[in-house]
Protein backbone atom coordinates (compact mmCIF):
# COMPACT_ATOMS: atom_id res chain seq x y z
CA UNK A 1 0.00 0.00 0.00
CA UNK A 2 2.73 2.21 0.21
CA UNK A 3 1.90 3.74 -3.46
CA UNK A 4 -1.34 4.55 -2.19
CA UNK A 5 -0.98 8.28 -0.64
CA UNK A 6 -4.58 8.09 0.83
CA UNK A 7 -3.77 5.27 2.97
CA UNK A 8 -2.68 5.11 6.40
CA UNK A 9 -1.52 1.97 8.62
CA UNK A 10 -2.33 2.26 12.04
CA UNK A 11 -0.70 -0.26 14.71
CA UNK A 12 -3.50 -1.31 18.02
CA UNK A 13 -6.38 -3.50 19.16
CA UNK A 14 -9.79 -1.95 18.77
CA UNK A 15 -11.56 -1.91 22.14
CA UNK A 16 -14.99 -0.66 21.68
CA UNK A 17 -17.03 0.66 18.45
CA UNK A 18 -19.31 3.30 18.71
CA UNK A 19 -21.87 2.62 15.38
CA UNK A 20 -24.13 5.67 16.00
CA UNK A 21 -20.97 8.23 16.58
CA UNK A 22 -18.79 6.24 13.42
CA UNK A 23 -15.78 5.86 15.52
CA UNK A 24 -13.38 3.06 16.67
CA UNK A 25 -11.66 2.98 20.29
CA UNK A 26 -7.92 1.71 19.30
CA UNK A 27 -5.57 1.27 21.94
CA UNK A 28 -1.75 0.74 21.14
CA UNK A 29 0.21 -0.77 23.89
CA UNK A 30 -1.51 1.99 26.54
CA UNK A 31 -2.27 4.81 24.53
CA UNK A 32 -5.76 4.95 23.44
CA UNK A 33 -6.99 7.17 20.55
CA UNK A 34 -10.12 7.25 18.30
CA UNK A 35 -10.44 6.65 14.93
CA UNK A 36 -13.23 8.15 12.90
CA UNK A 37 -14.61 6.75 10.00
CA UNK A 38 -17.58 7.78 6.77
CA UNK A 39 -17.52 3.46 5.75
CA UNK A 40 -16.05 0.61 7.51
CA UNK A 41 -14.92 -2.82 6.49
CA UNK A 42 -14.67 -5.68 9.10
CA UNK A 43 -11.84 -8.06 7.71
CA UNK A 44 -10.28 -9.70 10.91
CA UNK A 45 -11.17 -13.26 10.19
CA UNK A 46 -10.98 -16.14 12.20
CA UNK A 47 -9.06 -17.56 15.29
CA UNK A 48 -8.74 -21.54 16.68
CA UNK A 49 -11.87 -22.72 18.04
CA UNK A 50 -11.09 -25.66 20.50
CA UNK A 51 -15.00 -26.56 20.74
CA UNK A 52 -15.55 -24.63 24.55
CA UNK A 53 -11.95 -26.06 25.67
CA UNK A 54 -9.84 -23.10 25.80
CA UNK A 55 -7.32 -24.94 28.21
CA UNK A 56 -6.40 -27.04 25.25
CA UNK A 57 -4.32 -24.20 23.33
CA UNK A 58 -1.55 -24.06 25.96
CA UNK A 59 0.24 -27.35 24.62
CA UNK A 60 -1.35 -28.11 21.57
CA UNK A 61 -1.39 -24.50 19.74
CA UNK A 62 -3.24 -24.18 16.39
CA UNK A 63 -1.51 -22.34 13.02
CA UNK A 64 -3.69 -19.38 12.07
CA UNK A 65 -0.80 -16.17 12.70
CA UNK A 66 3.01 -16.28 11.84
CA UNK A 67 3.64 -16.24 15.66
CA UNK A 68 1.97 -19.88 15.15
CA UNK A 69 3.69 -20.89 12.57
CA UNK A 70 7.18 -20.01 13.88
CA UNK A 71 6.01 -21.65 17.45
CA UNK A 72 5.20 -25.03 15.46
CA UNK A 73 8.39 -25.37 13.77
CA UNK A 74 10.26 -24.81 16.65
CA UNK A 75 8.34 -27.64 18.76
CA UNK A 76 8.90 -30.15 15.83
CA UNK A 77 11.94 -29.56 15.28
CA UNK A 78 13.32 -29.09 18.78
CA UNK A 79 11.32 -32.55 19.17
CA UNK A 80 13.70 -34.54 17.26
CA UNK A 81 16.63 -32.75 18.67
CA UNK A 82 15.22 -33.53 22.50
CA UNK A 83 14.83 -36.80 21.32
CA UNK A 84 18.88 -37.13 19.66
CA UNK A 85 20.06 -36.30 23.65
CA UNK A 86 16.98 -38.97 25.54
CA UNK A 87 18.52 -42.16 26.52
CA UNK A 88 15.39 -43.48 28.20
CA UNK A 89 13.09 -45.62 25.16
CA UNK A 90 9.88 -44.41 26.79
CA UNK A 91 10.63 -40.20 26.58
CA UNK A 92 12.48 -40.78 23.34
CA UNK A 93 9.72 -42.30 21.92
CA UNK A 94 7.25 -39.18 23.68
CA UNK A 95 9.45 -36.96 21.63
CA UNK A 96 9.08 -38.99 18.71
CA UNK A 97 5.61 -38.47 18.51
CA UNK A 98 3.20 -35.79 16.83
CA UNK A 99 -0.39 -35.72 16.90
CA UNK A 100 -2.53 -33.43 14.57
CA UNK A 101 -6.07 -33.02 15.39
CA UNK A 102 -8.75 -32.18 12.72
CA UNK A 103 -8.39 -34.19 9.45
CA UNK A 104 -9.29 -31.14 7.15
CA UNK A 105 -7.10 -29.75 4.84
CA UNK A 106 -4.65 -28.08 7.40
CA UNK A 107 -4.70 -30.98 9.76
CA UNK A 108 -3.73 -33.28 6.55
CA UNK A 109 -1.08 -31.00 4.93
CA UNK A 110 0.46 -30.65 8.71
CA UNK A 111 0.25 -34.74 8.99
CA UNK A 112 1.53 -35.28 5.56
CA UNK A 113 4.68 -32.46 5.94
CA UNK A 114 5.49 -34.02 9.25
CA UNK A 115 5.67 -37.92 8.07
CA UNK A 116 7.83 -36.53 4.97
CA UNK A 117 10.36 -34.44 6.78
CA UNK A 118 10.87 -37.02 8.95
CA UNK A 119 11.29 -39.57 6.69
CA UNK A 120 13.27 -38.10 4.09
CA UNK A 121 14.20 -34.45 4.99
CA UNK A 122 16.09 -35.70 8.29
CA UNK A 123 17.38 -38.32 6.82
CA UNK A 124 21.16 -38.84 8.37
CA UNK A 125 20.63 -35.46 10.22
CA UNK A 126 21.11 -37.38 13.38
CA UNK A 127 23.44 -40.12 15.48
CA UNK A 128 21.26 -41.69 18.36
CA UNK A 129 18.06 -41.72 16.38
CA UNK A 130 16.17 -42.24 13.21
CA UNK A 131 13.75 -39.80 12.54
CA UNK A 132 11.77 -42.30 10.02
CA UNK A 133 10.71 -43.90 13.48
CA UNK A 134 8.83 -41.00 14.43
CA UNK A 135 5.05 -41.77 14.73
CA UNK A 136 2.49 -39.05 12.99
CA UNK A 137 -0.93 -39.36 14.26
CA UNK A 138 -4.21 -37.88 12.24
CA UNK A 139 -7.45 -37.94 14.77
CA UNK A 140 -10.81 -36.45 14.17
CA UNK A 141 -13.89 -36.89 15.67
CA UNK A 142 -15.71 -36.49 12.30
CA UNK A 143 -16.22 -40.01 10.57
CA UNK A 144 -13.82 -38.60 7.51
CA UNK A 145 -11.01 -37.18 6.35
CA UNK A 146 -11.79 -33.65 4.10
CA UNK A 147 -15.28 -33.46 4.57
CA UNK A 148 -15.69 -31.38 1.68
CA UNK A 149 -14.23 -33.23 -0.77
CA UNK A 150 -15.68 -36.21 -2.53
CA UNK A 151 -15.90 -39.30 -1.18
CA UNK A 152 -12.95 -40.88 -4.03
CA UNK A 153 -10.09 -37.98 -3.09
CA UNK A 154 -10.82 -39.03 0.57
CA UNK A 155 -10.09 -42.21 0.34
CA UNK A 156 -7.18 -41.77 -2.13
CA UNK A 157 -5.87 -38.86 0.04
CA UNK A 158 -6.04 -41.68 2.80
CA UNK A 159 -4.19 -44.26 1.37
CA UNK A 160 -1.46 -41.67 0.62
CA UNK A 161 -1.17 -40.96 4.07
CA UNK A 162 -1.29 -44.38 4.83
CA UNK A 163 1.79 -45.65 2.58
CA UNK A 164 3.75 -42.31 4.14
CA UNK A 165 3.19 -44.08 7.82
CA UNK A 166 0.88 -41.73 9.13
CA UNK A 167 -1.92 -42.83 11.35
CA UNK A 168 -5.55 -41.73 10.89
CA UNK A 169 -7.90 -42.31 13.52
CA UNK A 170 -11.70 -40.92 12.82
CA UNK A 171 -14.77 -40.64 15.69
CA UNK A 172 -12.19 -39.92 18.42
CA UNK A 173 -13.10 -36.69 20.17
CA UNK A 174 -10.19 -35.26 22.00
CA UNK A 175 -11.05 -35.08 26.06
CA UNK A 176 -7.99 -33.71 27.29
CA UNK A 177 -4.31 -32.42 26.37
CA UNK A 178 -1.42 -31.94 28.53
CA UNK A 179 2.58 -31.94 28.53
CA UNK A 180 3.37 -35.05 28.02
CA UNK A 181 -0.16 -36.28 25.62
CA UNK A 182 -3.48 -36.75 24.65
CA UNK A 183 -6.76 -38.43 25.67
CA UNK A 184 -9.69 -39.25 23.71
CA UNK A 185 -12.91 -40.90 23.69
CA UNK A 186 -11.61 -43.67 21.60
CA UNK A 187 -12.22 -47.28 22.04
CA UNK A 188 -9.29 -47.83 20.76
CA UNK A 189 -5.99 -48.41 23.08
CA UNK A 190 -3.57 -46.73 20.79
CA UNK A 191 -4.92 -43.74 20.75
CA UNK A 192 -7.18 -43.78 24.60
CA UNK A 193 -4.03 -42.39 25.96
CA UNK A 194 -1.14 -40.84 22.87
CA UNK A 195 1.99 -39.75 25.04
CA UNK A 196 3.20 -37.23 22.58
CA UNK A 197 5.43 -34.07 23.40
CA UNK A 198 4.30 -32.57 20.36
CA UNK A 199 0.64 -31.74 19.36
CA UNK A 200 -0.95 -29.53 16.80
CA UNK A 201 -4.82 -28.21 17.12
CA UNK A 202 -6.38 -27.78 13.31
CA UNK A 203 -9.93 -28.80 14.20
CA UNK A 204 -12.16 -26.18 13.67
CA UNK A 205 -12.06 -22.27 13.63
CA UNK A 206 -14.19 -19.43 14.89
CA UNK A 207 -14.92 -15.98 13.93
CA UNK A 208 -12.36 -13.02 15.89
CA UNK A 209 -13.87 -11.78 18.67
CA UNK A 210 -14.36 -8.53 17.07
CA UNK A 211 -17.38 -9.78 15.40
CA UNK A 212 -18.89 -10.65 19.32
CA UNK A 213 -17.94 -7.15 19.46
CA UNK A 214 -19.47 -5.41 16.99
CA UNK A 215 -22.26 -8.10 17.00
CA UNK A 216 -23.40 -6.76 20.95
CA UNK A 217 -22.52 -3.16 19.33
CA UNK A 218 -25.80 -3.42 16.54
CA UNK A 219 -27.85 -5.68 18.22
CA UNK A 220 -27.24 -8.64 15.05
CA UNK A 221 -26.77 -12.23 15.67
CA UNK A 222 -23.79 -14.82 15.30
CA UNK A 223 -23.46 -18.23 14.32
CA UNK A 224 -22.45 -21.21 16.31
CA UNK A 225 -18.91 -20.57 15.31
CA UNK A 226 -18.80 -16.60 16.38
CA UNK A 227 -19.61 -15.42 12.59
CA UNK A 228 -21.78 -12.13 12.39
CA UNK A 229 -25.00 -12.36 10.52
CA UNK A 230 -25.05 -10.01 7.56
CA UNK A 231 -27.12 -8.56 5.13
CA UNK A 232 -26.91 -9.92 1.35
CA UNK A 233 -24.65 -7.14 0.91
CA UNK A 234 -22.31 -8.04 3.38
CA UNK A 235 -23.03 -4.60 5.71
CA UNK A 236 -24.16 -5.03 8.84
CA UNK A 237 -28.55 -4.82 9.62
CA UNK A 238 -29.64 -1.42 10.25
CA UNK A 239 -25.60 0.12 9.66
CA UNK A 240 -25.28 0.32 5.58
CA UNK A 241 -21.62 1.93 6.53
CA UNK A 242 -20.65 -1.13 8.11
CA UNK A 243 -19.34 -4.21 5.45
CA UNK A 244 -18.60 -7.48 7.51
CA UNK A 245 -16.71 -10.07 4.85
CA UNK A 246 -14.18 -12.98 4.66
CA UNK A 247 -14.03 -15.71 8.05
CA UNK A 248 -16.23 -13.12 9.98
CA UNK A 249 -19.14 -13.14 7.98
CA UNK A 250 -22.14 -15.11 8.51
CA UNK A 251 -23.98 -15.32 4.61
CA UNK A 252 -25.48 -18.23 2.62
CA UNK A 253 -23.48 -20.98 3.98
CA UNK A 254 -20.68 -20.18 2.41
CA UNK A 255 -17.27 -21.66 3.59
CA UNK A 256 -14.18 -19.95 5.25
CA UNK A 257 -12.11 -20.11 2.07
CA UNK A 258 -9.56 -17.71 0.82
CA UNK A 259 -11.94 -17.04 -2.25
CA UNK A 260 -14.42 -15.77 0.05
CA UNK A 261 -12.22 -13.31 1.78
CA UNK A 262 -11.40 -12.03 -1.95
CA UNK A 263 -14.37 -12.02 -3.76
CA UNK A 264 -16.25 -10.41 -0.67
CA UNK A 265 -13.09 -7.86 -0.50
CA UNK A 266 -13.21 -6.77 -3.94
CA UNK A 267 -16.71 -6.64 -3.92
CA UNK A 268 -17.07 -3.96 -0.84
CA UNK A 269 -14.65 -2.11 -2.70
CA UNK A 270 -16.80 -1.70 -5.56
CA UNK A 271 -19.65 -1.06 -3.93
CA UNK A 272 -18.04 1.79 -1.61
CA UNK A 273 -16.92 3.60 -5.13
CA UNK A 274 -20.33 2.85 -6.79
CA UNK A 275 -21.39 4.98 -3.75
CA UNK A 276 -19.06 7.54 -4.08
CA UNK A 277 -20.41 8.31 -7.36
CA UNK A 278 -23.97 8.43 -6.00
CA UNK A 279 -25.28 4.88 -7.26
CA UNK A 280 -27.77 3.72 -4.73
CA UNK A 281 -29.01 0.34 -5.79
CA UNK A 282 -28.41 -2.42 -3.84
CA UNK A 283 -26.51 -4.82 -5.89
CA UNK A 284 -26.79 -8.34 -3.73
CA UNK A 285 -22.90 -10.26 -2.84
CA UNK A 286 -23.00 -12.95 -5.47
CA UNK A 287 -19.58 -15.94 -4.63
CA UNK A 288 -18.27 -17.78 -7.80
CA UNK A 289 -16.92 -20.82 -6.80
CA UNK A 290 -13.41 -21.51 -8.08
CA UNK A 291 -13.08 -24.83 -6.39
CA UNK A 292 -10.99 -26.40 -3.15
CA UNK A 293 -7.58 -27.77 -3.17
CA UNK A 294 -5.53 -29.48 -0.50
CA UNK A 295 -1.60 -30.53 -0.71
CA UNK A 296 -1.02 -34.04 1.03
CA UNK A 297 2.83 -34.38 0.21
CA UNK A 298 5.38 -33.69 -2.39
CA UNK A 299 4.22 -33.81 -5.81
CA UNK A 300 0.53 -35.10 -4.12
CA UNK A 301 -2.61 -33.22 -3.78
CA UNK A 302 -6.52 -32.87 -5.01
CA UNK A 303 -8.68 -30.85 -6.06
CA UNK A 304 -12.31 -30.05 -7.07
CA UNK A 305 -12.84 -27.52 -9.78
CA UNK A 306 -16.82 -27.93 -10.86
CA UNK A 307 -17.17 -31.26 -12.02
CA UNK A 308 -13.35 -31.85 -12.51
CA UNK A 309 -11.51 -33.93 -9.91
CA UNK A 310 -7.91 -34.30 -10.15
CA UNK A 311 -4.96 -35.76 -7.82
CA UNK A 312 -1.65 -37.06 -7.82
CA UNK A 313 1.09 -34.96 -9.35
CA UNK A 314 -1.43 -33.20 -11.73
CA UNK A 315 -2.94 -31.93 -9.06
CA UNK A 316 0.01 -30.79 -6.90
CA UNK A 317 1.45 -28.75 -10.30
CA UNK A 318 -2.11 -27.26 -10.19
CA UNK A 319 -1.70 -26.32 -6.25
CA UNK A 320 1.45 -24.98 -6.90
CA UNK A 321 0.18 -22.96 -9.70
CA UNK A 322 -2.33 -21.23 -8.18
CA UNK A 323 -0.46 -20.11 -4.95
CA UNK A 324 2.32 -18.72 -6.66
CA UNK A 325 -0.39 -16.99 -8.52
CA UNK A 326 -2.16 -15.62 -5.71
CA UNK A 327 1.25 -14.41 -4.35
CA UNK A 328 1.41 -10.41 -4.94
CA UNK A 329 4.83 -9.11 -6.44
CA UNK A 330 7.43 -10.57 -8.63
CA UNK A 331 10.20 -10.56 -5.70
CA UNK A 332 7.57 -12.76 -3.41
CA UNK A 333 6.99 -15.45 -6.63
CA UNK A 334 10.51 -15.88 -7.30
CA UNK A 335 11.55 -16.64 -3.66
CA UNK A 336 8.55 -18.63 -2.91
CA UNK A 337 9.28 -21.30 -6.12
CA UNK A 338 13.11 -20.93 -5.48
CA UNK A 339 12.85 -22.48 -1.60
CA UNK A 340 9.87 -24.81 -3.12
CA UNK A 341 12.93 -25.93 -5.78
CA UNK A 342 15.47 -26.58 -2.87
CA UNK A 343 12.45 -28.23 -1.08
CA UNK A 344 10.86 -30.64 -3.23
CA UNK A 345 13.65 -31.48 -5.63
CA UNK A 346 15.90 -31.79 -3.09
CA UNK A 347 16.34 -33.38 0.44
CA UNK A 348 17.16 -29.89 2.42
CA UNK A 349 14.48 -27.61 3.77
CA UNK A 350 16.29 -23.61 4.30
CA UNK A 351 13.93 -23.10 7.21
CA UNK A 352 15.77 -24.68 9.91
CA UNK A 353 16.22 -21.98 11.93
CA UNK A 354 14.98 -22.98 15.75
CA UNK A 355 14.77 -20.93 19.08
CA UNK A 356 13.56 -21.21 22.30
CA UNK A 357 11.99 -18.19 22.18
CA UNK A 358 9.71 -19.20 18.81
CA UNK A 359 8.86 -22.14 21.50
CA UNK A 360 7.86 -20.37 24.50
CA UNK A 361 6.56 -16.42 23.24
CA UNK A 362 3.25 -17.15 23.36
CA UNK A 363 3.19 -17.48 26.56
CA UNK A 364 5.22 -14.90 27.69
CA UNK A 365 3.79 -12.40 25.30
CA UNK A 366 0.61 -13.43 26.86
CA UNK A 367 1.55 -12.95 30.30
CA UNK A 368 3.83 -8.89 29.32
CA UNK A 369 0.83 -8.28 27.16
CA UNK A 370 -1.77 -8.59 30.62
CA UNK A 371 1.45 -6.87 32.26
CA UNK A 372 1.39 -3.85 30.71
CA UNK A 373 -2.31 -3.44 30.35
CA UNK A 374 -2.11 -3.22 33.98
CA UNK A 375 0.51 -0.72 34.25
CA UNK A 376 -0.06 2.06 31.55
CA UNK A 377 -2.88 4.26 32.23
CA UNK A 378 -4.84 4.28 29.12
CA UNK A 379 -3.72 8.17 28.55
CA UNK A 380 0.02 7.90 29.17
CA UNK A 381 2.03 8.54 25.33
CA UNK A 382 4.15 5.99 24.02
CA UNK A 383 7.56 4.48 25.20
CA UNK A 384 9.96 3.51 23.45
CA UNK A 385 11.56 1.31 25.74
CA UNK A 386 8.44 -0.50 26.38
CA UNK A 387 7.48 -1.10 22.96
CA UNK A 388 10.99 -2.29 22.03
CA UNK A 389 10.75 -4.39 25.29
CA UNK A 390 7.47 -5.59 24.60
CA UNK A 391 8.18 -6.52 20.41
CA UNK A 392 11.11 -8.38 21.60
């Protein structure tokens, strides 16, 4: 955005939203201002849902911010390195273990990235272990794998996962998660009780809690997974100003995918401008669907496109395709398919970078972030040393 002159980035959490005044309460680390507005777009999308278990996040964290991300690849990789130094069978093998719950297409991808890095990306990486021993554990409490694609991909996708040594277990609703594993409801003894040091949460998602917010704010109501209920023109009932699209938005049915969150984008866009110029007619939000994907492996993934179904390598060249596509700049494209060359083609991965810090910030930035809430008056200005203290 930074050739668009008539655009300004602010940096805070919005506390409160005043609808009838057209204002936003934003507070930045303390310092609390208000931001006026003429039209408003809600964008903030969706968080983990853990299904009314909250307690669940603190050892098996989901992947929807880059803070996620970087936490995950720390606690897999560090896994394998606790595991190098354990000399007792029973820990090592606790290390050696990684459980992803929710067999959508995250919680596959996740599995199916897991089972090949150990097996082939760590291959001779270590001394006191192999890494091809390392068990990789899909449960659900659905009774399938991708829901939303046809029944064929979802048993091919299975079998794939299958012959790469992951386990999937379906109908076993998680009951509890702590340091050292996981319980379920599960009939089954090898997965009643999975003592596993690493676990990953990709079973479901909810909307931000600014849609609660601005849900309370207008009096409108919210779907069973915190989505606000809009109008067929994505604004919010009774507030025309007000657009509500992508994950937070509650309209037709339609699914949490990236093609949403575009399509509804470009779409408030237009109809902001159309107003601009004085055009008053309602023109209803209207989603073409372009079709679902989801990447199992190297050079394996499906997809639905209308009536066309396709897998297998085809499929994967297709994935890859479209997501360099969707990438914005040159710069971004070329170093995106330049570490997918290194990765697929060969046995290296350049993100191998790990810290203890990517392992443990969430919880500390959790516990400054309550911290300093408490400290700073909401009118004090800005420090310096607290914001460098608190970004670290």
């Amino acid at each position: 955005m930074r050739h668009q002159r008539n655009a300004t980035v602010l940096l805070g959490d919005i506390k409160n939203i005043d609808l009838q005044h057209r204002y936003l309460n934003v507070d930045t680390l303390g310092r609390s201002s208000e931001v006026p507005y003429d039209s408003l777009i809600l964008a903030t999308g969706a968080t983990q849902s853990y299904f009314g278990h909250t307690e669940f996040a603190r050892h098996a964290p989901g992947m929807k911010t880059i803070d996620n991300a970087l936490e995950l690849r720390s606690r897999i990789f560090g896994a394998f390195e606790m595991a190098e130094r354990e000399s007792d069978a029973a820990l090592r093998n606790e290390w050696l273990t990684f459980v992803v719950v929710g067999a959508g297409p995250t919680g596959v991808e996740l599995a199916g990235q897991i089972a090949e890095l150990a097996r082939r990306s760590l291959h001779h990486n270590f001394r006191h272990i192999d890494p091809s021993t390392a068990r990789v554990v899909l449960l659900d409490a659905a009774p399938r794998i991708l829901p939303t694609f046809p029944e064929k991909l979802q048993r091919r996708t299975a079998r794939t996962l299958e012959a790469m040594g992951v386990e999937i277990h379906i109908g076993a609703m998680v009951t509890a998660v702590d340091e050292h594993g996981i319980d379920t409801n599960s009939n089954d003894a090898r997965v009643k009780r999975i003592e596993a040091a690493t676990k990953i949460w990709a079973a479901g998602v909810e909307g931000s809690p600014l849609g609660q917010m601005v849900a309370r704010a207008a009096g409108a109501e919210v779907d069973r997974a915190g989505r606000v209920q809009v109008r067929p023109d994505c604004t919010l009932p009774g507030y025309p100003e007000v657009f509500v699209i992508g994950d937070l938005m509650s309209l037709d049915h339609l699914p949490g995918l990236a093609q949403v969150a575009i399509q509804s984008g470009r779409y408030t866009a237009s109809t902001i401008v159309r107003r601009l110029g004085r055009e008053t007619t309602e023109r209803p939000f209207r989603y073409r669907d372009r079709g679902i994907m989801a990447t199992v492996s190297r050079f394996q993934a499906i997809a639905v496109i209308g009536r066309i179904r396709v897998s297998g390598f085809v499929g994967w060249l297709m994935w890859l395709g479209i997501h360099l596509y969707a990438l914005t700049g040159f710069k971004n494209r070329f170093a995106v398919f330049a570490n997918w060359i290194i990765a697929f083609l060969g046995r290296g991965r350049p993100q191998r970078v790990i810290t203890a810090q990517q392992v443990f910030a969430r919880e500390a930035l959790d516990a400054q972030t309550a911290a300093i809430a408490a400290a700073l008056p909401a009118t004090r200005g800005p420090n310096p040393e607290r914001f460098y203290k608190y970004g670290s």
